[in-house]
PDB file of N, CA and C in Angstrom:
ATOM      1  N   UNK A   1      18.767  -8.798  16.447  1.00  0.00           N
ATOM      2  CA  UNK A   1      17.671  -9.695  16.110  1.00  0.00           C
ATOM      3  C   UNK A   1      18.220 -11.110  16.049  1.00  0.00           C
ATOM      4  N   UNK A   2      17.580 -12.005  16.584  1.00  0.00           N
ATOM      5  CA  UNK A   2      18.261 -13.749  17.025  1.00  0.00           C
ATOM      6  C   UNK A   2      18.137 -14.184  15.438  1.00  0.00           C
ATOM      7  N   UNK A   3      18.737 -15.314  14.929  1.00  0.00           N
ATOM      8  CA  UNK A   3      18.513 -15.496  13.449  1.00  0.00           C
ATOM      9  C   UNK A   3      17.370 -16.590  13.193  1.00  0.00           C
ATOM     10  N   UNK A   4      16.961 -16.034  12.101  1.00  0.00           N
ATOM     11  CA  UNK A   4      15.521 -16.694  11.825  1.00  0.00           C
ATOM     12  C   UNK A   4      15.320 -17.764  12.001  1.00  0.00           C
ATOM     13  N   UNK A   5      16.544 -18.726  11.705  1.00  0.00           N
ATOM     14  CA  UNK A   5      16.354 -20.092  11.734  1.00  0.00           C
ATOM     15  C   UNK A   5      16.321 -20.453  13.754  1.00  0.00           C
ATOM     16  N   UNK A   6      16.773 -19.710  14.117  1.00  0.00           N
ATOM     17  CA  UNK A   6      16.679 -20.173  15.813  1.00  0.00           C
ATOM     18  C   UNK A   6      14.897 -19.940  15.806  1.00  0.00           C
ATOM     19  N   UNK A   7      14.631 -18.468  15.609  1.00  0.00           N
ATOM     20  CA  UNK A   7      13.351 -17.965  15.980  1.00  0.00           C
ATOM     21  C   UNK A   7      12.058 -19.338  15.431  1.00  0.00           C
ATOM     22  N   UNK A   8      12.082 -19.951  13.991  1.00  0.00           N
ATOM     23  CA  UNK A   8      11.753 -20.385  13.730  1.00  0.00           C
ATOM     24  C   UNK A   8      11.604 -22.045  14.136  1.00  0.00           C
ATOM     25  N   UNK A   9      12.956 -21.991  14.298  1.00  0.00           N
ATOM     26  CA  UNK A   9      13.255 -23.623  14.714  1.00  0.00           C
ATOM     27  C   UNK A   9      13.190 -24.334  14.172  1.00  0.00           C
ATOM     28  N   UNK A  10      13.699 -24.169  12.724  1.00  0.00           N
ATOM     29  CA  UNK A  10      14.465 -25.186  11.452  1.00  0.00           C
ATOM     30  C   UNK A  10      15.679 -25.467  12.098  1.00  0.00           C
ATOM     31  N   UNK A  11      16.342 -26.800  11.099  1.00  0.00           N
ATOM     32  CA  UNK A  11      17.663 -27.291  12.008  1.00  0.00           C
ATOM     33  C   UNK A  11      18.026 -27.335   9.892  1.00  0.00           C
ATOM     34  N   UNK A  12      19.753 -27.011  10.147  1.00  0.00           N
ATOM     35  CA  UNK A  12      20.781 -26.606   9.356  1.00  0.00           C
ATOM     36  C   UNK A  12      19.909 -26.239   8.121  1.00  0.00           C
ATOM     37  N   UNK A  13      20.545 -25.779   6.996  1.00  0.00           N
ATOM     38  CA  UNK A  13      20.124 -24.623   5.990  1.00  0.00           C
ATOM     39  C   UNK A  13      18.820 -24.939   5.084  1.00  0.00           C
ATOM     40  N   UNK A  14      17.874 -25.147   6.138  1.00  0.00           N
ATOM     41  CA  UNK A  14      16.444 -25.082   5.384  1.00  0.00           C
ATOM     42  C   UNK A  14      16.085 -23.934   4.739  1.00  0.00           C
ATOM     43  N   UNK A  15      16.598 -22.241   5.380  1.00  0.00           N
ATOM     44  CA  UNK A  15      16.132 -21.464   5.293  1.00  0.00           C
ATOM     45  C   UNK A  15      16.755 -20.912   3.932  1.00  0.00           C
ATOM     46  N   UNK A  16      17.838 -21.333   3.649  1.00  0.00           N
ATOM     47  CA  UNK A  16      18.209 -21.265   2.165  1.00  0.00           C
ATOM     48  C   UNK A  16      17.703 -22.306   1.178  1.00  0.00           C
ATOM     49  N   UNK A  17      17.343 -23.277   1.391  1.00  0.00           N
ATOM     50  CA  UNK A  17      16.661 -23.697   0.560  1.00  0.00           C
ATOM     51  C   UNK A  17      15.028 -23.680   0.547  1.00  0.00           C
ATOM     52  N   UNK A  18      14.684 -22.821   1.192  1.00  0.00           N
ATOM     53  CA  UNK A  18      13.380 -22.062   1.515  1.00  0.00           C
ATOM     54  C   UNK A  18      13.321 -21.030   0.268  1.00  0.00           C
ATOM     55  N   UNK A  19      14.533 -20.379   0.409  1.00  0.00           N
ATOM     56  CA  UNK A  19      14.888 -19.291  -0.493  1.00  0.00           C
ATOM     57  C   UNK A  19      14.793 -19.376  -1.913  1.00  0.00           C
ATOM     58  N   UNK A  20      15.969 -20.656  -1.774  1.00  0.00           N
ATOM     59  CA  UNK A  20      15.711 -20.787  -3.458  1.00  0.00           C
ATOM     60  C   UNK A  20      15.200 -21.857  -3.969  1.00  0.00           C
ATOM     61  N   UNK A  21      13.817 -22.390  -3.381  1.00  0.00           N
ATOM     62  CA  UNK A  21      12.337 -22.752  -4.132  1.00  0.00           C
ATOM     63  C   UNK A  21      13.356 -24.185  -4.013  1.00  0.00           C
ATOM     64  N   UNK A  22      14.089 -24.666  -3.405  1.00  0.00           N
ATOM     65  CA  UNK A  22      14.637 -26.515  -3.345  1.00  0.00           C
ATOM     66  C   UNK A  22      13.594 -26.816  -2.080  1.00  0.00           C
ATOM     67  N   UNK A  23      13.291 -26.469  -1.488  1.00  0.00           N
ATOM     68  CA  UNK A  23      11.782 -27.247  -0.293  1.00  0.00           C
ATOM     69  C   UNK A  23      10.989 -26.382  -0.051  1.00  0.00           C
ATOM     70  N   UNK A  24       9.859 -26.497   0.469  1.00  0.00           N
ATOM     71  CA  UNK A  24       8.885 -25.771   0.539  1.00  0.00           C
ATOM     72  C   UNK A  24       8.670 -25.989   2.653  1.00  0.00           C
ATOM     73  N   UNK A  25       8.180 -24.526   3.113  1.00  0.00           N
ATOM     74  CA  UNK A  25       8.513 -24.870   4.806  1.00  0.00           C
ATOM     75  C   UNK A  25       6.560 -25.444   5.354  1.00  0.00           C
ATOM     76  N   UNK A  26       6.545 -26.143   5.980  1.00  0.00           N
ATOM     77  CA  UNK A  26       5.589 -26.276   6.470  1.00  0.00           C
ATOM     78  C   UNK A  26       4.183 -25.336   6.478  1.00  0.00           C
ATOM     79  N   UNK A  27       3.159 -25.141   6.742  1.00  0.00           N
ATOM     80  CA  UNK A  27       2.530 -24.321   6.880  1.00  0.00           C
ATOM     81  C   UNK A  27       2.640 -23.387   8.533  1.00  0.00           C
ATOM     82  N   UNK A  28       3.260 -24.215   9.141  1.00  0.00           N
ATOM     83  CA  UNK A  28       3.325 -23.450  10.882  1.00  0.00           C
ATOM     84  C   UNK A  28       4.516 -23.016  10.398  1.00  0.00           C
ATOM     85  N   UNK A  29       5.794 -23.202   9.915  1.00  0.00           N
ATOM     86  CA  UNK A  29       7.072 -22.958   9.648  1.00  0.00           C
ATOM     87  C   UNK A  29       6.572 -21.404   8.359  1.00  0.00           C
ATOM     88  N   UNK A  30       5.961 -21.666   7.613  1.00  0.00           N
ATOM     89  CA  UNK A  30       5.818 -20.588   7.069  1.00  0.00           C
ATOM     90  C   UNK A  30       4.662 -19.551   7.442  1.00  0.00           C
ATOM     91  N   UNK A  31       4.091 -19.781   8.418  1.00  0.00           N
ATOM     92  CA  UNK A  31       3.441 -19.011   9.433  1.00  0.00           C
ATOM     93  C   UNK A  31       4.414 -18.338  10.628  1.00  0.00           C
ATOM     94  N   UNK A  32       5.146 -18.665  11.031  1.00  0.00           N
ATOM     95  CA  UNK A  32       6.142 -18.293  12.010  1.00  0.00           C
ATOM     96  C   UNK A  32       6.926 -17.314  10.990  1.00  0.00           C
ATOM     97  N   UNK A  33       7.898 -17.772   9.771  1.00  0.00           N
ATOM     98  CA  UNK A  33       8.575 -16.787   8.994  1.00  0.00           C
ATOM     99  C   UNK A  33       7.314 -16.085   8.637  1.00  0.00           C
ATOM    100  N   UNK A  34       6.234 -15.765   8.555  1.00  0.00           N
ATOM    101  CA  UNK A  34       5.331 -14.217   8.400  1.00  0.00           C
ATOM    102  C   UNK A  34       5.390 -13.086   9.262  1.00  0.00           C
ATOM    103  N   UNK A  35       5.393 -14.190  10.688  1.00  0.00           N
ATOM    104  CA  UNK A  35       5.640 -13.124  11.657  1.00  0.00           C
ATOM    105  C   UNK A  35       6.627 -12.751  11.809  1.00  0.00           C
ATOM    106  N   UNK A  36       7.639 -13.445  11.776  1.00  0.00           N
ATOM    107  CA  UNK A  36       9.173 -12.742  11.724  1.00  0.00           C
ATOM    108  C   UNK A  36       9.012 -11.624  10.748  1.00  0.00           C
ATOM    109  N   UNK A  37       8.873 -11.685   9.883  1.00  0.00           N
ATOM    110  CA  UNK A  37       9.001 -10.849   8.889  1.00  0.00           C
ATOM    111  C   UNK A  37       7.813  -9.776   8.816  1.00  0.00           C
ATOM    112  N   UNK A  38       7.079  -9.837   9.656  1.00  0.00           N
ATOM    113  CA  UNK A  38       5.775  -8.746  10.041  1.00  0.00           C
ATOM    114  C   UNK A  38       5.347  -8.779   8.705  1.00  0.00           C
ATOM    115  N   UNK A  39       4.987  -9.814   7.846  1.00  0.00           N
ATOM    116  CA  UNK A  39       4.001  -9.580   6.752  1.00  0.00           C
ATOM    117  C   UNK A  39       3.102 -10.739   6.767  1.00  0.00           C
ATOM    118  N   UNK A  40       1.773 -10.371   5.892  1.00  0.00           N
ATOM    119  CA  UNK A  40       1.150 -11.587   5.840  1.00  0.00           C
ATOM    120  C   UNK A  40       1.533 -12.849   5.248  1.00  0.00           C
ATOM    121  N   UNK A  41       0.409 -14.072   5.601  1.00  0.00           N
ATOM    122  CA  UNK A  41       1.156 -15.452   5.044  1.00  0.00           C
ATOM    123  C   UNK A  41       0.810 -15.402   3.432  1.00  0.00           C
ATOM    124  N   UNK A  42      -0.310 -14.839   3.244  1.00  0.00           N
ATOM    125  CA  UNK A  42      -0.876 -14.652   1.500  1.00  0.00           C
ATOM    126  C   UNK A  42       0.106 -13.852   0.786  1.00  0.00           C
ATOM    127  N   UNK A  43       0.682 -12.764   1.445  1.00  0.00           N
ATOM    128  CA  UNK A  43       2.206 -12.052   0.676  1.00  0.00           C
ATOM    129  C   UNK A  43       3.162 -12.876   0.906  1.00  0.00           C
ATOM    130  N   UNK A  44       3.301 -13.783   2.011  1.00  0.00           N
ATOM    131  CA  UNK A  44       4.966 -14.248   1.608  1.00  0.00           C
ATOM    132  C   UNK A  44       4.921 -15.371   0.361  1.00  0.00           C
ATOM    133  N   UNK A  45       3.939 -15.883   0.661  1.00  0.00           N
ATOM    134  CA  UNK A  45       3.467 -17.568  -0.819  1.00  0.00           C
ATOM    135  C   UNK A  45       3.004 -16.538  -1.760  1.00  0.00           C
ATOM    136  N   UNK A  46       2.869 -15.451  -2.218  1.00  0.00           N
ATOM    137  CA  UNK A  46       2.875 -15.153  -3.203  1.00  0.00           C
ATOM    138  C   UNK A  46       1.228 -14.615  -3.857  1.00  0.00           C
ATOM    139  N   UNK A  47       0.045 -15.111  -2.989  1.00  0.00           N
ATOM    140  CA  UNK A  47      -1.329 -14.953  -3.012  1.00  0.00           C
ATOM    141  C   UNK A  47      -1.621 -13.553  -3.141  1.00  0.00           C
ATOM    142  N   UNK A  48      -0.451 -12.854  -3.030  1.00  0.00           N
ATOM    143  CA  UNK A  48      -0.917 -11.213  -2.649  1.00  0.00           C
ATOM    144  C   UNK A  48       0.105 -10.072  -3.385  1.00  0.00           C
ATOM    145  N   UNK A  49      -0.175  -9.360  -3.773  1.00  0.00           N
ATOM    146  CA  UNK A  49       1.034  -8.634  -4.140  1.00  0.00           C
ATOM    147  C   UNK A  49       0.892  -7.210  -3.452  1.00  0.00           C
ATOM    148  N   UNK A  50      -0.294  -7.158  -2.175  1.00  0.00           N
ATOM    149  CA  UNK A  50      -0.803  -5.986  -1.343  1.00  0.00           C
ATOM    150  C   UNK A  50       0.178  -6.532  -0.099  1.00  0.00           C
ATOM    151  N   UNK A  51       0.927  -5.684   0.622  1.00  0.00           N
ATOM    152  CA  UNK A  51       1.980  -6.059   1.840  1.00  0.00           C
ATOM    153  C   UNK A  51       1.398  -5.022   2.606  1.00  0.00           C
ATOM    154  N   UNK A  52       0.709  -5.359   3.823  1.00  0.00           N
ATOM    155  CA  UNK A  52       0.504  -4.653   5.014  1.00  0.00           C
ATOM    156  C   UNK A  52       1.430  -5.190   5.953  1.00  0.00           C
ATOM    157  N   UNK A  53       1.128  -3.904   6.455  1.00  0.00           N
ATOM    158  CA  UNK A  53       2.820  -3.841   7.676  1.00  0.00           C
ATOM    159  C   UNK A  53       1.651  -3.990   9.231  1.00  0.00           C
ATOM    160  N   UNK A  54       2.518  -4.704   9.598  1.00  0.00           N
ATOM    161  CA  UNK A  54       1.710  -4.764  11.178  1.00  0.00           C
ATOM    162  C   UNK A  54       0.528  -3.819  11.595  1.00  0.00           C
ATOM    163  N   UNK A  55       1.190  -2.154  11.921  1.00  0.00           N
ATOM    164  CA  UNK A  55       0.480  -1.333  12.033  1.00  0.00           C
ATOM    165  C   UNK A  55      -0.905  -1.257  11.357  1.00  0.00           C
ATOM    166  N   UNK A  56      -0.472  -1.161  10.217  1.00  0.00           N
ATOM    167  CA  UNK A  56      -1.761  -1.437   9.283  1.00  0.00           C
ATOM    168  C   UNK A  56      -2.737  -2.339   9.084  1.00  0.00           C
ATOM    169  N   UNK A  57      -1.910  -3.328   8.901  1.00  0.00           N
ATOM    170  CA  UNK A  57      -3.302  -4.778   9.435  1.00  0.00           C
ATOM    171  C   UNK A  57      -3.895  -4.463  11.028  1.00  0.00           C
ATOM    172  N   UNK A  58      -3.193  -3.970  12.059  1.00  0.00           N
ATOM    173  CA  UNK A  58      -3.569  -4.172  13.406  1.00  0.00           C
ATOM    174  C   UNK A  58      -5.114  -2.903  13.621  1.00  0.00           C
ATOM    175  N   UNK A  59      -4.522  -1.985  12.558  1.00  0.00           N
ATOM    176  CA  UNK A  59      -5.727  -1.048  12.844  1.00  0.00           C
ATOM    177  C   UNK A  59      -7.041  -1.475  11.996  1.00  0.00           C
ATOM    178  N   UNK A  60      -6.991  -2.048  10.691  1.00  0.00           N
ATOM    179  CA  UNK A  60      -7.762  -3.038   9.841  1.00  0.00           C
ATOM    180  C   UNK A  60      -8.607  -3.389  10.491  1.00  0.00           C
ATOM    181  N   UNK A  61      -7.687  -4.414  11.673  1.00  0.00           N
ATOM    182  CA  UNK A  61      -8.847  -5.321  12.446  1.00  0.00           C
ATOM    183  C   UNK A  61      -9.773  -4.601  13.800  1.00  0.00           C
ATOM    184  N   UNK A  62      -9.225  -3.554  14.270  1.00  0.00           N
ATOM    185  CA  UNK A  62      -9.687  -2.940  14.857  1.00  0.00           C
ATOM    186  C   UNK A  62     -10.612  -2.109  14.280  1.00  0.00           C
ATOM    187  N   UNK A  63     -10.864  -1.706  12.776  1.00  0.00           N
ATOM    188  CA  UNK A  63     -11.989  -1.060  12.115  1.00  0.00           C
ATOM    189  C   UNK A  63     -13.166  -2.177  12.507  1.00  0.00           C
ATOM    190  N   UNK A  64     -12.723  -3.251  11.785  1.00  0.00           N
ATOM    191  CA  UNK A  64     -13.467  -4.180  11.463  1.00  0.00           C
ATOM    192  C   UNK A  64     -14.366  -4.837  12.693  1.00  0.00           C
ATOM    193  N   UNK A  65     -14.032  -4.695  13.694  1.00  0.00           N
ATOM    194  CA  UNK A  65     -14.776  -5.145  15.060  1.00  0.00           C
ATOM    195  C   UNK A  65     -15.275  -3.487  15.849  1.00  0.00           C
ATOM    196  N   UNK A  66     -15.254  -2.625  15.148  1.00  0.00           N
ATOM    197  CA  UNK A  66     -16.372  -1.546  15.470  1.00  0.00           C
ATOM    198  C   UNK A  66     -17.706  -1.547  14.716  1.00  0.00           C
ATOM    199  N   UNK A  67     -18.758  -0.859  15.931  1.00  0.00           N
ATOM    200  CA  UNK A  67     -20.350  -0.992  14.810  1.00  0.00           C
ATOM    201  C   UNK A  67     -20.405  -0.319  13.714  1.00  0.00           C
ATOM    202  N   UNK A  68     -21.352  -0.792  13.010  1.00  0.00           N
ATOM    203  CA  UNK A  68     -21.173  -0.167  11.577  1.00  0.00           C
ATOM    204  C   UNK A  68     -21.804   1.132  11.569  1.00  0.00           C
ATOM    205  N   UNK A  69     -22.042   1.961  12.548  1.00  0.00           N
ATOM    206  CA  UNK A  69     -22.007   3.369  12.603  1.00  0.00           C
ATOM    207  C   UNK A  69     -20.824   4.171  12.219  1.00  0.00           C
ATOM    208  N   UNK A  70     -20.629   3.188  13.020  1.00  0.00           N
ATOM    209  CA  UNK A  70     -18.743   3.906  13.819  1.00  0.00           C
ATOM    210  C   UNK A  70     -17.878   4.167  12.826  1.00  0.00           C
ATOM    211  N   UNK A  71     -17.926   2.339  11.906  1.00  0.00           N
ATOM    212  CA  UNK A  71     -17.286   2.139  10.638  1.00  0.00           C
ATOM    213  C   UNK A  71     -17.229   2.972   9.633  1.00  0.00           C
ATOM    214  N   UNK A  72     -18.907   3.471   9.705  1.00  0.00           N
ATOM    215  CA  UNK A  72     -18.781   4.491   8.362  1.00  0.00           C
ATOM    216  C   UNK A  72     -18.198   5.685   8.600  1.00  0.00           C
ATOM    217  N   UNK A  73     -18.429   6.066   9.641  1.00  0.00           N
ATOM    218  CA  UNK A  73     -17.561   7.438   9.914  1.00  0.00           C
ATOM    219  C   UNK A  73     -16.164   7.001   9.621  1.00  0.00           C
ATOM    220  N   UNK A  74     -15.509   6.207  10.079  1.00  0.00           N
ATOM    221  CA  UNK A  74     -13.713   5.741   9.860  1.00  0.00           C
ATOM    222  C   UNK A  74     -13.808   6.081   8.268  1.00  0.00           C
ATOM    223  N   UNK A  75     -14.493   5.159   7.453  1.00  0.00           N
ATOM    224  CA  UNK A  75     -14.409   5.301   5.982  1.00  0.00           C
ATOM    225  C   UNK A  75     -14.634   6.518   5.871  1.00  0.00           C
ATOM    226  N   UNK A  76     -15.427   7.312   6.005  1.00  0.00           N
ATOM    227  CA  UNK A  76     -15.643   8.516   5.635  1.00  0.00           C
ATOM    228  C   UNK A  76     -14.486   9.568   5.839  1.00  0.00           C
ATOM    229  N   UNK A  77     -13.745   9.239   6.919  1.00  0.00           N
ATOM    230  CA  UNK A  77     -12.812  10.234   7.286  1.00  0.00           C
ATOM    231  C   UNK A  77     -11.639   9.763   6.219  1.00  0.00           C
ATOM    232  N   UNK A  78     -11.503   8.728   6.282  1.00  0.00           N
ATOM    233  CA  UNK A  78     -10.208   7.447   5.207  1.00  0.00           C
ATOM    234  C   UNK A  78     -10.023   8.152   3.685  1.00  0.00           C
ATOM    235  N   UNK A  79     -11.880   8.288   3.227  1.00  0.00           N
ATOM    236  CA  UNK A  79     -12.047   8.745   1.796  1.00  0.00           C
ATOM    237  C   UNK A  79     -11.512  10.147   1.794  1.00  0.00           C
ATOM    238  N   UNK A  80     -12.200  10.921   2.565  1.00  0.00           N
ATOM    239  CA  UNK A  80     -11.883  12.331   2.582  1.00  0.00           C
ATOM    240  C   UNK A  80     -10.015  12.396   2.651  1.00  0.00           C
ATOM    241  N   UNK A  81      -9.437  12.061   3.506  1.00  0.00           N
ATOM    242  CA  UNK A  81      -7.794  11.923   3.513  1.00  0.00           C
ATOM    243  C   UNK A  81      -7.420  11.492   2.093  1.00  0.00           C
ATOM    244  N   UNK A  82      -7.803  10.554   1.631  1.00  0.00           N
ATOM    245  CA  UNK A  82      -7.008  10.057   0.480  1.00  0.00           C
ATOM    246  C   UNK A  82      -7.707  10.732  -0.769  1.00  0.00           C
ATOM    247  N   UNK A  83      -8.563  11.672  -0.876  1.00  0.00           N
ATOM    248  CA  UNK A  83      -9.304  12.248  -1.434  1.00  0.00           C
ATOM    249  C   UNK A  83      -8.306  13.605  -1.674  1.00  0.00           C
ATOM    250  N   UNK A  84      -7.808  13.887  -0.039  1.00  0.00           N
ATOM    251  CA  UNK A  84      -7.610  15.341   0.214  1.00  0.00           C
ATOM    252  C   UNK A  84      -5.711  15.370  -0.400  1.00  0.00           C
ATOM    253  N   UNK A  85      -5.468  14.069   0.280  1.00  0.00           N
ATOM    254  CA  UNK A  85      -3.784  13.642  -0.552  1.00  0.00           C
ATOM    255  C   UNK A  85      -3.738  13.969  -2.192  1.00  0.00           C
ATOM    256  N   UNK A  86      -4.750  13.070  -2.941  1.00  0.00           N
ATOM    257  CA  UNK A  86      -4.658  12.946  -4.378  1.00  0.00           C
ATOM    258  C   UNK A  86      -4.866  14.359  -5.133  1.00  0.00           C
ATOM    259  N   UNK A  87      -5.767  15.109  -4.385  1.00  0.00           N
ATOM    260  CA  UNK A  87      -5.656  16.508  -5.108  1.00  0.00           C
ATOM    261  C   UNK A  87      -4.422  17.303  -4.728  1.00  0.00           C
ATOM    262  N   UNK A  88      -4.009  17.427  -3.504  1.00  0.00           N
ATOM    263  CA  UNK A  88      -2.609  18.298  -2.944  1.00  0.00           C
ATOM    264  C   UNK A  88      -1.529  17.520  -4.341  1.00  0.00           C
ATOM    265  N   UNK A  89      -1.691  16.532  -4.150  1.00  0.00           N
ATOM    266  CA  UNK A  89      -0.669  15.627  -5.500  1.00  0.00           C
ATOM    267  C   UNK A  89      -0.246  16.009  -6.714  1.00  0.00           C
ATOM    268  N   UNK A  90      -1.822  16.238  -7.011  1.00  0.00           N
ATOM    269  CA  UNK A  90      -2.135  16.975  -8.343  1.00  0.00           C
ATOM    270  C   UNK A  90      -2.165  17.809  -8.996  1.00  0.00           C
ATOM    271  N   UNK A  91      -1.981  18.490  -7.985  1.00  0.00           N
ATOM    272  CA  UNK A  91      -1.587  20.334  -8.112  1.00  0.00           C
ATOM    273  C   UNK A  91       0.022  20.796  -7.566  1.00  0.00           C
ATOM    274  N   UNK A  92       0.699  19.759  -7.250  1.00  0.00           N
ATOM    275  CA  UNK A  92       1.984  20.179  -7.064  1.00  0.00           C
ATOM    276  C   UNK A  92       3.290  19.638  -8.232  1.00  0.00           C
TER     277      UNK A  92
END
């Protein structure tokens, strides 16, 4: 993996003082380190304490731009799974 600061395109040790709260990175600079880091920009500033991983946001948005027929069936199947997890849970 190339190092963040190339990927990003900060010049000498911004990215440590990124780290430890001495500057704060741009909003495109801390949009770029999200994607590096495959998390959202509201989890890396701190807005979030929910971390979706690529996969997961990518299918999110793909719920979200199906008709709301469609949608409810997804939820419906979603509830039933996490429905069907929490009892197997509960009994073991």
């Amino acid at each position: 993996m190339a190092n963040p600061r190339h990927r990003v395109g900060t010049k000498g040790p911004a990215i440590g003082r990124y780290e430890r709260g001495v500057a704060k990175p741009t909003i495109e600079v801390a949009g770029k380190l999200a994607k590096i880091l495959g998390i959202s920009l509201d989890y890396l500033v701190g807005n979030s304490d929910q971390e979706l991983d690529d996969n997961t946001l990518k299918r999110i948005l793909e719920v979200q731009r199906l008709p709301e027929d469609i949608k409810e069936k997804v939820y419906y199947f979603i509830d039933i799974s996490i429905k069907d997890y929490k009892t197997r849970q509960a009994y073991s």
